[in-house]
PDB file of N, CA and C in Angstrom:
ATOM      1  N   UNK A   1       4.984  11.014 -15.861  1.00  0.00           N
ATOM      2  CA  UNK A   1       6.245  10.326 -15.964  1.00  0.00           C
ATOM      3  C   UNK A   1       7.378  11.331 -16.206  1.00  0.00           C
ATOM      4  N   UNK A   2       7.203  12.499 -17.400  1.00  0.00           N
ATOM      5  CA  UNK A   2       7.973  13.623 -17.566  1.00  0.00           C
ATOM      6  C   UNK A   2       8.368  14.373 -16.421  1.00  0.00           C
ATOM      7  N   UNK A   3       7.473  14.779 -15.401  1.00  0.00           N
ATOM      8  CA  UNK A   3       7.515  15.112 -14.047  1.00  0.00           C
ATOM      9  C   UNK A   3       8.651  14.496 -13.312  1.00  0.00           C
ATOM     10  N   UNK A   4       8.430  13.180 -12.904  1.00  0.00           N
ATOM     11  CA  UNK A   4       8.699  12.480 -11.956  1.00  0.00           C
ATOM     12  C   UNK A   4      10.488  12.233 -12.048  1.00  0.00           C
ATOM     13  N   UNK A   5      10.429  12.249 -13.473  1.00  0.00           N
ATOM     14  CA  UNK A   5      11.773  12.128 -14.241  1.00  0.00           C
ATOM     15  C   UNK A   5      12.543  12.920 -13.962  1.00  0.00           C
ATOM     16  N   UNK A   6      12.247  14.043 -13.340  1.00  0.00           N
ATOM     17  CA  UNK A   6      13.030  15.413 -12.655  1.00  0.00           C
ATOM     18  C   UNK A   6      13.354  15.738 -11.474  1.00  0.00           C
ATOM     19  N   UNK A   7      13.045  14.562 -10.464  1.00  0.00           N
ATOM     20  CA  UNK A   7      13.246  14.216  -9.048  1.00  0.00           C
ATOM     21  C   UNK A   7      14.319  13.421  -8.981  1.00  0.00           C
ATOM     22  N   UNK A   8      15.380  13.669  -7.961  1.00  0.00           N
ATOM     23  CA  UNK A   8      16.157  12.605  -7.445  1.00  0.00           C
ATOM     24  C   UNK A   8      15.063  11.690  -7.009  1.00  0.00           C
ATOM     25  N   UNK A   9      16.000  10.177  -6.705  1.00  0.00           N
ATOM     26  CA  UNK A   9      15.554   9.424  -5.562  1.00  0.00           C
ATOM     27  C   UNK A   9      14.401   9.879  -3.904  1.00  0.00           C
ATOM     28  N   UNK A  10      13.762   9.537  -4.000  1.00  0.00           N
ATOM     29  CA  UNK A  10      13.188  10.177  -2.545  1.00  0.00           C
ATOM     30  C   UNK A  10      13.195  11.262  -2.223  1.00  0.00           C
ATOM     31  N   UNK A  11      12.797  12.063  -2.989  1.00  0.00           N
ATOM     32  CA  UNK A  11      12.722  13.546  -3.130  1.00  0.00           C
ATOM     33  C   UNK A  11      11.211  13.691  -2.353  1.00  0.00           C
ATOM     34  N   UNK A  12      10.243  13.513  -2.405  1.00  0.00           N
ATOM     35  CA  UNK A  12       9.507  13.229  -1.651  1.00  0.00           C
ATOM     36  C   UNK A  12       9.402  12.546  -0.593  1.00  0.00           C
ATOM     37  N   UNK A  13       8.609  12.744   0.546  1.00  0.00           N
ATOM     38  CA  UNK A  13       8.203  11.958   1.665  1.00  0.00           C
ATOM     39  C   UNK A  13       7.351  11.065   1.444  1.00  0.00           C
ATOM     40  N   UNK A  14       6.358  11.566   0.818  1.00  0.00           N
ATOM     41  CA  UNK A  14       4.856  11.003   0.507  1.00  0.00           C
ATOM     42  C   UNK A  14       4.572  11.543  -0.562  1.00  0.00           C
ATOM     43  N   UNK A  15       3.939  10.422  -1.781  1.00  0.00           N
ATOM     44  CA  UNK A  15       2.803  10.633  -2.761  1.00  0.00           C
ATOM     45  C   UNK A  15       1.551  10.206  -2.395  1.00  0.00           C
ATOM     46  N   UNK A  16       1.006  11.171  -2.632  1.00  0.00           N
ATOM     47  CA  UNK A  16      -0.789  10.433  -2.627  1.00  0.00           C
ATOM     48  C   UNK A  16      -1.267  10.898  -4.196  1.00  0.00           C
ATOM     49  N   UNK A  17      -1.409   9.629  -4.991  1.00  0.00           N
ATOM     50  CA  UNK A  17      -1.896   9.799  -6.000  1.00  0.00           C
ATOM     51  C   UNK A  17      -3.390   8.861  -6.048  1.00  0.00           C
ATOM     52  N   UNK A  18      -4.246   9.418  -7.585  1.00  0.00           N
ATOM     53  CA  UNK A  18      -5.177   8.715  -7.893  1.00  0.00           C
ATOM     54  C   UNK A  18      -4.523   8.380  -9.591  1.00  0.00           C
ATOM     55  N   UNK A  19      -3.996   7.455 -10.195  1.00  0.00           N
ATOM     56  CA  UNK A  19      -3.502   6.755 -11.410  1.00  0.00           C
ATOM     57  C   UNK A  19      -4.397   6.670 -12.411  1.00  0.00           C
ATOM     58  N   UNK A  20      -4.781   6.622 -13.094  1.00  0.00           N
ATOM     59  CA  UNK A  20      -5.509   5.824 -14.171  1.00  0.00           C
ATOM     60  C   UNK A  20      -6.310   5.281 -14.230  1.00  0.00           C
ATOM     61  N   UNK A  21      -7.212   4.393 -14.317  1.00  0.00           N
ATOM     62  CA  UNK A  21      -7.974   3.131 -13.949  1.00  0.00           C
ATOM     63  C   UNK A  21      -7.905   2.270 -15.105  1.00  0.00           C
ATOM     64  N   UNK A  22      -7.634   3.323 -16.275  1.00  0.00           N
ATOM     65  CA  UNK A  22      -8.213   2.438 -17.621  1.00  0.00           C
ATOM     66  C   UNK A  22      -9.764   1.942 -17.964  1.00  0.00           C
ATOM     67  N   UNK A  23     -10.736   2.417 -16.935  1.00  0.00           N
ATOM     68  CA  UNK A  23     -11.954   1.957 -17.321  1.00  0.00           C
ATOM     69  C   UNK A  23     -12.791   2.837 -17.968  1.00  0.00           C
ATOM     70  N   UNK A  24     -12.407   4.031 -18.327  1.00  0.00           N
ATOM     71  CA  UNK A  24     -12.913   4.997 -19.384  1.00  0.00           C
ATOM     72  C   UNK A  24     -13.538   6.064 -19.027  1.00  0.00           C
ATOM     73  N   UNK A  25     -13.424   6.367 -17.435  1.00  0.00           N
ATOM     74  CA  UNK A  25     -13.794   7.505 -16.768  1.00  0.00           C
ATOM     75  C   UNK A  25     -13.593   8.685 -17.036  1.00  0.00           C
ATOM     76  N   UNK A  26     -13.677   9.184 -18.268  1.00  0.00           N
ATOM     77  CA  UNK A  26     -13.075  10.130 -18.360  1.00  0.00           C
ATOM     78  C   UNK A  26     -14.160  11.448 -19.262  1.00  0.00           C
ATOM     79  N   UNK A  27     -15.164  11.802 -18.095  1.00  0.00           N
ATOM     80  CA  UNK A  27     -15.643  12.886 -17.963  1.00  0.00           C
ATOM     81  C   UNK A  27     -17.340  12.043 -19.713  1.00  0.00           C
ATOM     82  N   UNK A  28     -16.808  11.616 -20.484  1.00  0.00           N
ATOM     83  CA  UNK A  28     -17.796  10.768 -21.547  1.00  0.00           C
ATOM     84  C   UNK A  28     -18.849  10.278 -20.819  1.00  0.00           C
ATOM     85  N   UNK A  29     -18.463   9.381 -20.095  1.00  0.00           N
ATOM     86  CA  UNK A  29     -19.942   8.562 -19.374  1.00  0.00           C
ATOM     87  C   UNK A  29     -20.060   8.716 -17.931  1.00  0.00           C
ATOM     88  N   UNK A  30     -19.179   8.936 -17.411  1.00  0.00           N
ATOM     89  CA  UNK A  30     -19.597   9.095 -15.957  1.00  0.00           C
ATOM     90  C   UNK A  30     -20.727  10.429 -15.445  1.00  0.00           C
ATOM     91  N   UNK A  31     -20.338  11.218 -16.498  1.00  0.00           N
ATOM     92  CA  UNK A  31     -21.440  11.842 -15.752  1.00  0.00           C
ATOM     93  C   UNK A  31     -23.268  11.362 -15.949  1.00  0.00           C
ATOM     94  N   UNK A  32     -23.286  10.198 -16.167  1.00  0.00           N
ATOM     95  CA  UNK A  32     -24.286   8.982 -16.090  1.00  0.00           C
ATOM     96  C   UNK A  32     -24.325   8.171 -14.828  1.00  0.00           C
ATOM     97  N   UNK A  33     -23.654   8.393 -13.886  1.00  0.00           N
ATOM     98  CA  UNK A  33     -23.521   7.346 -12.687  1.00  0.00           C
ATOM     99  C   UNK A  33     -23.823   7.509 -11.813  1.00  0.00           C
ATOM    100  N   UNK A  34     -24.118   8.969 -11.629  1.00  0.00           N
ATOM    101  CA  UNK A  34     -24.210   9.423  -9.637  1.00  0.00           C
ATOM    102  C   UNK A  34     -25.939  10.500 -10.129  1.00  0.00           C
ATOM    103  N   UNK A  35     -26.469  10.746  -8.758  1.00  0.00           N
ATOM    104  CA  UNK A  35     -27.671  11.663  -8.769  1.00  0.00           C
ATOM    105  C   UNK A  35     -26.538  12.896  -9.053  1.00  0.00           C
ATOM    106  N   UNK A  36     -25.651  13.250  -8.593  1.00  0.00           N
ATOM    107  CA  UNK A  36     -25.567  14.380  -8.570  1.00  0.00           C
ATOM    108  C   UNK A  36     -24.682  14.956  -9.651  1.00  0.00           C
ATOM    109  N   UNK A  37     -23.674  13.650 -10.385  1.00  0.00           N
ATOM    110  CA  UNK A  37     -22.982  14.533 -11.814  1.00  0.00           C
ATOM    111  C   UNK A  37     -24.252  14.344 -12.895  1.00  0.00           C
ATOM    112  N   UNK A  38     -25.547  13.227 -12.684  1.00  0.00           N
ATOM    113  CA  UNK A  38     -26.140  14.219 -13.494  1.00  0.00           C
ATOM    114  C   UNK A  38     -26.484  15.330 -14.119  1.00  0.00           C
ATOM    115  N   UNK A  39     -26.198  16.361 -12.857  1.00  0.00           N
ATOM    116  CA  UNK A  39     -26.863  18.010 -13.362  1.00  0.00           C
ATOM    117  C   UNK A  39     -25.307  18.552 -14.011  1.00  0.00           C
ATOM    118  N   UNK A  40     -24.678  17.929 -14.322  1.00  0.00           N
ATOM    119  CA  UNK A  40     -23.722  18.525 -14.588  1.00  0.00           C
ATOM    120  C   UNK A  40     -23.133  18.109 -15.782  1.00  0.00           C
ATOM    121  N   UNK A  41     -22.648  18.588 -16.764  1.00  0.00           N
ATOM    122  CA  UNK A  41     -22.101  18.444 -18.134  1.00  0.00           C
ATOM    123  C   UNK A  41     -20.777  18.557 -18.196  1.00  0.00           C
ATOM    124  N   UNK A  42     -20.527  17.214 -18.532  1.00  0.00           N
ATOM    125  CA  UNK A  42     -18.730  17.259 -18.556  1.00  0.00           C
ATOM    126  C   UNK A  42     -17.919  16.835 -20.331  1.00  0.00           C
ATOM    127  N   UNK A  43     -17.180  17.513 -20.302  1.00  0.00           N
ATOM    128  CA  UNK A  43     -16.820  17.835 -21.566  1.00  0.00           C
ATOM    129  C   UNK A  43     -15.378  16.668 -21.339  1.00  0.00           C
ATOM    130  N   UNK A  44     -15.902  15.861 -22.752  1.00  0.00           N
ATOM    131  CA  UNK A  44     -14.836  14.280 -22.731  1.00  0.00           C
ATOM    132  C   UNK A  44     -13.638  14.687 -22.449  1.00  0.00           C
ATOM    133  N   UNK A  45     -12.912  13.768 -21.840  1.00  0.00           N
ATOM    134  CA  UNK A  45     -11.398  13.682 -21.894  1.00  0.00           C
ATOM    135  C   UNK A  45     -10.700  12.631 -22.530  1.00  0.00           C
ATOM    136  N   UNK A  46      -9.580  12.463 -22.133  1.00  0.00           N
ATOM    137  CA  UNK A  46      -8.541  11.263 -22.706  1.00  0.00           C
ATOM    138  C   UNK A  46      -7.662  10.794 -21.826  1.00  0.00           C
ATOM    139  N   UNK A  47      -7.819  11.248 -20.562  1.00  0.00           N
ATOM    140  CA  UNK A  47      -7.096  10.524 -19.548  1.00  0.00           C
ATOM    141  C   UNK A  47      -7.096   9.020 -19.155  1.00  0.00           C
ATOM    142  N   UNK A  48      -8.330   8.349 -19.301  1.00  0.00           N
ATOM    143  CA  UNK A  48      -8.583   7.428 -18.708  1.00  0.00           C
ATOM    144  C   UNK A  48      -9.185   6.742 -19.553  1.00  0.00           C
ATOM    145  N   UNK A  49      -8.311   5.968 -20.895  1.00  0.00           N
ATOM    146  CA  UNK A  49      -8.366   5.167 -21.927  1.00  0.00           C
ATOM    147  C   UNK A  49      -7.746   4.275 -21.385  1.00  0.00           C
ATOM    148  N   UNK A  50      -6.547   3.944 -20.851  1.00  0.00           N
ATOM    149  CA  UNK A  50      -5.536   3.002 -20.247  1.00  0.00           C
ATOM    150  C   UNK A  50      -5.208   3.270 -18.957  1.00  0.00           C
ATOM    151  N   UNK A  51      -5.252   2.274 -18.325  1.00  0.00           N
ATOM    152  CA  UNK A  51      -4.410   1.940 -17.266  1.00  0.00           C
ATOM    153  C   UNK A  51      -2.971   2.533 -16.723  1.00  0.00           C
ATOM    154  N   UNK A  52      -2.482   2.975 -15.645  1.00  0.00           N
ATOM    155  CA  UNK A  52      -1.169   3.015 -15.537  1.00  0.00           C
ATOM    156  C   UNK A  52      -0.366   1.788 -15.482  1.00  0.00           C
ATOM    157  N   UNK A  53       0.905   1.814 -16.088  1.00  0.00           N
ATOM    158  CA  UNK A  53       1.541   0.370 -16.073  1.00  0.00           C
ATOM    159  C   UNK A  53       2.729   0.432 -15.180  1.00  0.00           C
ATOM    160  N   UNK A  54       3.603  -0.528 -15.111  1.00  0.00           N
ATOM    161  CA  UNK A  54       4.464  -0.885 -14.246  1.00  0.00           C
ATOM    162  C   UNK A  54       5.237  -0.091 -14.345  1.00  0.00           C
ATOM    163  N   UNK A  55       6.123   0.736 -15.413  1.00  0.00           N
ATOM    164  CA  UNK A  55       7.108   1.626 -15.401  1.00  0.00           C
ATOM    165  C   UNK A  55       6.060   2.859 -14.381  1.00  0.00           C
ATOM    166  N   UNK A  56       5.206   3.700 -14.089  1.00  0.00           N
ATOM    167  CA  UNK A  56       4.832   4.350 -13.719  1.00  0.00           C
ATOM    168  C   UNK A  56       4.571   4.252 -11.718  1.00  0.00           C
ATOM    169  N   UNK A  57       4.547   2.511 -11.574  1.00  0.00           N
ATOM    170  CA  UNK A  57       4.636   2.950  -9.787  1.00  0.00           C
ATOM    171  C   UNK A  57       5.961   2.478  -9.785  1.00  0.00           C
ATOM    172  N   UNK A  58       6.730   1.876 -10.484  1.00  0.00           N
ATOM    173  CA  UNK A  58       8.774   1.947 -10.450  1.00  0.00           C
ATOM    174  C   UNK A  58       8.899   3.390  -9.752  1.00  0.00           C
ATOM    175  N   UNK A  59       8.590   4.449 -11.446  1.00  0.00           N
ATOM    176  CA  UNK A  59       9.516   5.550 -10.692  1.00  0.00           C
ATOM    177  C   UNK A  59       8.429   6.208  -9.647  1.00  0.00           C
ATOM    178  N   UNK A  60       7.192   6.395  -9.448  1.00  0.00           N
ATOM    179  CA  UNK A  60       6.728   6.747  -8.522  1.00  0.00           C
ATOM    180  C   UNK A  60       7.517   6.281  -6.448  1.00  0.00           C
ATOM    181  N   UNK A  61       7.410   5.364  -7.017  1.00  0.00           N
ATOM    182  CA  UNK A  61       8.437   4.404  -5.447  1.00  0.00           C
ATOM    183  C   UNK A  61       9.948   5.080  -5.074  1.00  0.00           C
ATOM    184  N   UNK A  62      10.470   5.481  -6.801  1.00  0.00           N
ATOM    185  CA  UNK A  62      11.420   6.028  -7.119  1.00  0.00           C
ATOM    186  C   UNK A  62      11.834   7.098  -6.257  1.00  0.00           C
ATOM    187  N   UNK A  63      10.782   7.987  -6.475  1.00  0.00           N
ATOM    188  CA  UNK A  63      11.132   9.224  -6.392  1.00  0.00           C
ATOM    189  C   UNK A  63       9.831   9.930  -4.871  1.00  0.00           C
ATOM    190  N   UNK A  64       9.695   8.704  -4.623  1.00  0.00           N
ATOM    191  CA  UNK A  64       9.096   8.895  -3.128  1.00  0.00           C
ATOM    192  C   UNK A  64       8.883   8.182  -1.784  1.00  0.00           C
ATOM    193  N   UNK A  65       9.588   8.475  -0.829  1.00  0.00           N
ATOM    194  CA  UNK A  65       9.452   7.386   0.474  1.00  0.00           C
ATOM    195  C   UNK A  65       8.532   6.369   0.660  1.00  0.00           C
ATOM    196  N   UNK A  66       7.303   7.436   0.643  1.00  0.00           N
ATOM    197  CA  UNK A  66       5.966   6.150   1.161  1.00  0.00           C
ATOM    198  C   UNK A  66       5.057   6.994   0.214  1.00  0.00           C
ATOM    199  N   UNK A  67       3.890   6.151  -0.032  1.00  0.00           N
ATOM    200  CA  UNK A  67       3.070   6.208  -1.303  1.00  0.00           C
ATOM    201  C   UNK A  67       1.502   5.915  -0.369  1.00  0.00           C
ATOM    202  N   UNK A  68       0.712   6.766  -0.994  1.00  0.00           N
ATOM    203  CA  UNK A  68      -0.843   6.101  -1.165  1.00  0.00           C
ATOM    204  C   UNK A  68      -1.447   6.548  -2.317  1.00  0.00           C
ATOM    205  N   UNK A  69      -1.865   5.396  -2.597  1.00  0.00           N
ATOM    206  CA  UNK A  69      -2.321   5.072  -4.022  1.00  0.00           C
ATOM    207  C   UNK A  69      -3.687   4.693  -4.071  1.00  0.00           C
ATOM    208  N   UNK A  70      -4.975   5.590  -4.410  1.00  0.00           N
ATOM    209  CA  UNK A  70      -6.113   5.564  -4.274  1.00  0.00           C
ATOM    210  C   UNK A  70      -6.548   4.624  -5.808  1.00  0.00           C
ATOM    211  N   UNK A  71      -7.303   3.919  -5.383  1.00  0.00           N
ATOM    212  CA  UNK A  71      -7.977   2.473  -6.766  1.00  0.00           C
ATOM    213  C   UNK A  71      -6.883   1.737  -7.036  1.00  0.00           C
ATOM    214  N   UNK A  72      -5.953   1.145  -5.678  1.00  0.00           N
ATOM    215  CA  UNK A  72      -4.790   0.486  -5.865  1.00  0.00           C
ATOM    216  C   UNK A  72      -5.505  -1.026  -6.297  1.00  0.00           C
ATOM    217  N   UNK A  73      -6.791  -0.781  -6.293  1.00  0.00           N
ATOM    218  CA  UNK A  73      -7.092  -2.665  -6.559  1.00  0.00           C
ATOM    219  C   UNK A  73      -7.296  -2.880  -7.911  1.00  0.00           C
ATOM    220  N   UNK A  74      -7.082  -1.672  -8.774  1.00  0.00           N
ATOM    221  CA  UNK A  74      -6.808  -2.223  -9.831  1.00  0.00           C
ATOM    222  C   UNK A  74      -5.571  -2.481 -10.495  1.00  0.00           C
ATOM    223  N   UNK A  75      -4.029  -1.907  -9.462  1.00  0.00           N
ATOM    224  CA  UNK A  75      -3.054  -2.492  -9.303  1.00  0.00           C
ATOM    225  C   UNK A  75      -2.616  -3.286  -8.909  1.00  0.00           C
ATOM    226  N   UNK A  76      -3.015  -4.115  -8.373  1.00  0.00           N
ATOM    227  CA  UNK A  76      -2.128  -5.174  -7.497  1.00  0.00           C
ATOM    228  C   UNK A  76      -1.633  -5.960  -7.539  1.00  0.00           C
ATOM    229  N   UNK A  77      -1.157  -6.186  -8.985  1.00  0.00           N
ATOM    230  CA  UNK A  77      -0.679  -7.016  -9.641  1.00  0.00           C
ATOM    231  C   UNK A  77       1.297  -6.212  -9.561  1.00  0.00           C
ATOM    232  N   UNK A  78       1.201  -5.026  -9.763  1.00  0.00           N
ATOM    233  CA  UNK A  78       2.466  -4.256  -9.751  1.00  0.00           C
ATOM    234  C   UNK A  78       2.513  -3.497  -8.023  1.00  0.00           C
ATOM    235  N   UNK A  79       1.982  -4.045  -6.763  1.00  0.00           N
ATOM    236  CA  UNK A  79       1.947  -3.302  -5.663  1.00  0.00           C
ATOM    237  C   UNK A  79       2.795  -4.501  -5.252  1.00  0.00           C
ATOM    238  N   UNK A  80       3.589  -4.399  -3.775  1.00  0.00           N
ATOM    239  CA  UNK A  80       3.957  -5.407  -3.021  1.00  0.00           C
ATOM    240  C   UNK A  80       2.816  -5.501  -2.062  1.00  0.00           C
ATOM    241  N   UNK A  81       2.309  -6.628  -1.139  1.00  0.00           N
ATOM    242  CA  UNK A  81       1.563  -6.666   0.023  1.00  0.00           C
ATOM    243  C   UNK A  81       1.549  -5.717   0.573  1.00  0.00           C
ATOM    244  N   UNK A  82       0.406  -5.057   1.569  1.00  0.00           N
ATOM    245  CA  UNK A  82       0.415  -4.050   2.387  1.00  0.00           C
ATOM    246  C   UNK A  82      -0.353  -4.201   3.304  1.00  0.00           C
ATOM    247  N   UNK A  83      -0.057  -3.816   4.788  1.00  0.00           N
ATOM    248  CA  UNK A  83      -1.062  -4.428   5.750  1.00  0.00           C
ATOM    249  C   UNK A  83      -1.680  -3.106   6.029  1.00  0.00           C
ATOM    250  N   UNK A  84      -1.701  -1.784   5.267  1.00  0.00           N
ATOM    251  CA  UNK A  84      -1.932  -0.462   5.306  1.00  0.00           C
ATOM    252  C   UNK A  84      -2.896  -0.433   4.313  1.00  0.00           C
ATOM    253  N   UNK A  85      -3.876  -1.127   4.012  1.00  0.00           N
ATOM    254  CA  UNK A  85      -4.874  -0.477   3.257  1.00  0.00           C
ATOM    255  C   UNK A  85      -5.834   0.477   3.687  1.00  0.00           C
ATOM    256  N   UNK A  86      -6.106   1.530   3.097  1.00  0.00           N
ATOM    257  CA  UNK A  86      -7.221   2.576   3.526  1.00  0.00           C
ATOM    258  C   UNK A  86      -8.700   2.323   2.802  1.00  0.00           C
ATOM    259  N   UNK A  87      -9.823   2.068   3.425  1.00  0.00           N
ATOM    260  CA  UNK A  87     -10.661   2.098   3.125  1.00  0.00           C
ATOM    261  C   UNK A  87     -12.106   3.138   2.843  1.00  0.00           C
ATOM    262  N   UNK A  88     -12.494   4.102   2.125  1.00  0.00           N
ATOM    263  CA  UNK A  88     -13.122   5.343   2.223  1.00  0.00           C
ATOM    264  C   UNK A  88     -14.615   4.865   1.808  1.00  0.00           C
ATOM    265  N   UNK A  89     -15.508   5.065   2.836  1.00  0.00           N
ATOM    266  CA  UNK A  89     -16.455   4.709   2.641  1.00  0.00           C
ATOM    267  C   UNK A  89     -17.550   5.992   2.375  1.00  0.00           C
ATOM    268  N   UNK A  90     -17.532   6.176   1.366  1.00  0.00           N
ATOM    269  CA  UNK A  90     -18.535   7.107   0.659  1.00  0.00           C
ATOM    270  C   UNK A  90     -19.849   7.998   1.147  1.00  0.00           C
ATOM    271  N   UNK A  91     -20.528   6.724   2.194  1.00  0.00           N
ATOM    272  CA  UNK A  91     -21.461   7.344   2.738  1.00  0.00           C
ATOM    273  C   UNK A  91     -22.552   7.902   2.103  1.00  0.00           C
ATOM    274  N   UNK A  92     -22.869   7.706   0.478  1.00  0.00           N
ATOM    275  CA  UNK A  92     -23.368   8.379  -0.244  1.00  0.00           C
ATOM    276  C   UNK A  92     -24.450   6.881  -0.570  1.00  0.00           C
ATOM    277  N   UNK A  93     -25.778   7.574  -1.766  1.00  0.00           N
ATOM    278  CA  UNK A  93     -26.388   6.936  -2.340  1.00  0.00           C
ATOM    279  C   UNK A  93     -26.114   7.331  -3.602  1.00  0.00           C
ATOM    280  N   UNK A  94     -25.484   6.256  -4.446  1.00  0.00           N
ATOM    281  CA  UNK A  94     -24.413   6.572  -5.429  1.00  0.00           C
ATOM    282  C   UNK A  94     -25.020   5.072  -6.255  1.00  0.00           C
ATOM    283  N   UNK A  95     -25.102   5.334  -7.569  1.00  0.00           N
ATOM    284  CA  UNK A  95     -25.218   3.899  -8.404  1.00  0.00           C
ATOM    285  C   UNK A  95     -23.368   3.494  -8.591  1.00  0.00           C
ATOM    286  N   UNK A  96     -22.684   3.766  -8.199  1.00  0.00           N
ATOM    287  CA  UNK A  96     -21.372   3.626  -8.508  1.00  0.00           C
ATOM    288  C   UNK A  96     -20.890   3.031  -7.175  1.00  0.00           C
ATOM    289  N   UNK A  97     -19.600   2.886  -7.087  1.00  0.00           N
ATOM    290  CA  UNK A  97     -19.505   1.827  -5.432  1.00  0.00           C
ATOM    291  C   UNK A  97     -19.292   2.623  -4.484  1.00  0.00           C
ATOM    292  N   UNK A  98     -19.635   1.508  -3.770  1.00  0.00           N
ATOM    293  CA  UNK A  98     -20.103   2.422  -2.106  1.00  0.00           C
ATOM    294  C   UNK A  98     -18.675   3.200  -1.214  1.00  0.00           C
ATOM    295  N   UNK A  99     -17.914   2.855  -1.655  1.00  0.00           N
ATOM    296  CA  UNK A  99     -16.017   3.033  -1.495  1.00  0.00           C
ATOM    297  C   UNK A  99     -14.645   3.011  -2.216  1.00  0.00           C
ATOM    298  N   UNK A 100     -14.016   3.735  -2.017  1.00  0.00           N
ATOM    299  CA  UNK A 100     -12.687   3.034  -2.688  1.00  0.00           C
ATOM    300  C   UNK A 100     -11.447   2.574  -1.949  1.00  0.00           C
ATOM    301  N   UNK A 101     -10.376   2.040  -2.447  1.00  0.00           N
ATOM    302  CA  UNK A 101      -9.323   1.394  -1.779  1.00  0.00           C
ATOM    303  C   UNK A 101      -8.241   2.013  -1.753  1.00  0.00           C
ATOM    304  N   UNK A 102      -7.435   2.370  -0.957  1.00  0.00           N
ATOM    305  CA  UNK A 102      -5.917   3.173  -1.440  1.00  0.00           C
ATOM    306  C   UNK A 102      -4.943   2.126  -0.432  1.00  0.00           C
ATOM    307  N   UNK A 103      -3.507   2.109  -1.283  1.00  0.00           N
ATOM    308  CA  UNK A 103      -2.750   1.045  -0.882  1.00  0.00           C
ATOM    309  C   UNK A 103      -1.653   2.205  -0.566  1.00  0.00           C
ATOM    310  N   UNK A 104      -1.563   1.904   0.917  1.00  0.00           N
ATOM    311  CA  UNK A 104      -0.327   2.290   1.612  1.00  0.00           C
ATOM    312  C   UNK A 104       0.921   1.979   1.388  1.00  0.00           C
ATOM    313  N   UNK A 105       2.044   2.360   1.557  1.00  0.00           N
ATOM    314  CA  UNK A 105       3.222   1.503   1.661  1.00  0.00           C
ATOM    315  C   UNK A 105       3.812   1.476   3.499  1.00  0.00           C
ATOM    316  N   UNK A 106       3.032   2.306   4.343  1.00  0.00           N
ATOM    317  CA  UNK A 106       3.555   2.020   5.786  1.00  0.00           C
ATOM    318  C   UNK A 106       3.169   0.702   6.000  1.00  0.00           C
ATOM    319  N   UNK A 107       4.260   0.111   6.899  1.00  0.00           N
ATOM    320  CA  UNK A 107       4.397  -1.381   7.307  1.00  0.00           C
ATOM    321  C   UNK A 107       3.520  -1.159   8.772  1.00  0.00           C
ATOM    322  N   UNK A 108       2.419  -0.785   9.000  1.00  0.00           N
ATOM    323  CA  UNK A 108       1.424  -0.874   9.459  1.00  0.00           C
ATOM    324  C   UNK A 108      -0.284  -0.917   9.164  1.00  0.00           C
ATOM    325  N   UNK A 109      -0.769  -1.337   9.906  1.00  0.00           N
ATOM    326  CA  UNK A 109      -2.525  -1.416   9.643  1.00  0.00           C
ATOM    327  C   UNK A 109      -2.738  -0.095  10.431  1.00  0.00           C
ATOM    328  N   UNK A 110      -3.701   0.370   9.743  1.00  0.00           N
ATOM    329  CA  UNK A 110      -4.758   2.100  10.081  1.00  0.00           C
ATOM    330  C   UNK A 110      -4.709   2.073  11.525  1.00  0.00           C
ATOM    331  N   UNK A 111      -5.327   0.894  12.419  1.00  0.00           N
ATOM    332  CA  UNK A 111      -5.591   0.806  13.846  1.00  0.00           C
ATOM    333  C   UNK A 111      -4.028   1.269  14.477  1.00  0.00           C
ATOM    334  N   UNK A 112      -2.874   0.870  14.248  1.00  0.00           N
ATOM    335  CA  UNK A 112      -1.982   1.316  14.763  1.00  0.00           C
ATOM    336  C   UNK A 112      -1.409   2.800  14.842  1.00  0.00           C
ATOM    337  N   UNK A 113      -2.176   3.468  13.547  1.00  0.00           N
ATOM    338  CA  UNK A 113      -1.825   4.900  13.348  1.00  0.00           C
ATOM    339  C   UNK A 113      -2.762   5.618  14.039  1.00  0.00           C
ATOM    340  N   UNK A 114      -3.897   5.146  14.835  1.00  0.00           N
ATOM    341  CA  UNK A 114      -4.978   6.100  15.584  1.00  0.00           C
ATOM    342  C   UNK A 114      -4.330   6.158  16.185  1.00  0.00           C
TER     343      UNK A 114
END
């Protein structure tokens, strides 16, 4: 937010961010979820106690043209409609989900951008 606060208006073209989730991902338990952060030891964080809230995609929109916003479905309560959703399908054998969602702000669907 301190960042962002230092941009004019549309100082950017594009953000591609990943936000928050608020579901507690934060290096504590996840490395419990996949075959492969098993082998790996991650030392806790504090990022991902809370959620990002509404003041945070304001000035994000703020201070950037067009946006993609990766785990926008746990926003969508603060997103407008988008017929631009991106879908990333993992391809993996993962106990965690098979994909994630990122919410565009182009006033198009993916098929039109091939």
């Amino acid at each position: 937010m301190e960042l962002m606060g230092r941009y004019p208006d549309n100082f950017f073209d594009l953000a591609i961010v990943d936000p928050e989730y608020g579901i507690g991902e934060d290096g504590k338990k996840n490395h419990s979820r996949s075959k492969i952060a098993k082998a790996k030891q991650y030392a806790p964080k504090k990022w991902d106690q809370k959620p990002s809230e509404t003041k945070y995609f304001i000035e994000l929109k703020r201070v950037s043209k067009n946006q993609i916003i990766w785990g926008a479905n746990h926003f969508t309560q603060y997103l407008p409609s988008s017929m631009g959703w991106i879908f990333w399908d993992k391809g993996q054998d993962l106990s965690m989900s098979d994909g994630e969602l990122a919410f565009t702000s182009f006033k198009t669907n993916a098929s039109d951008s091939c």
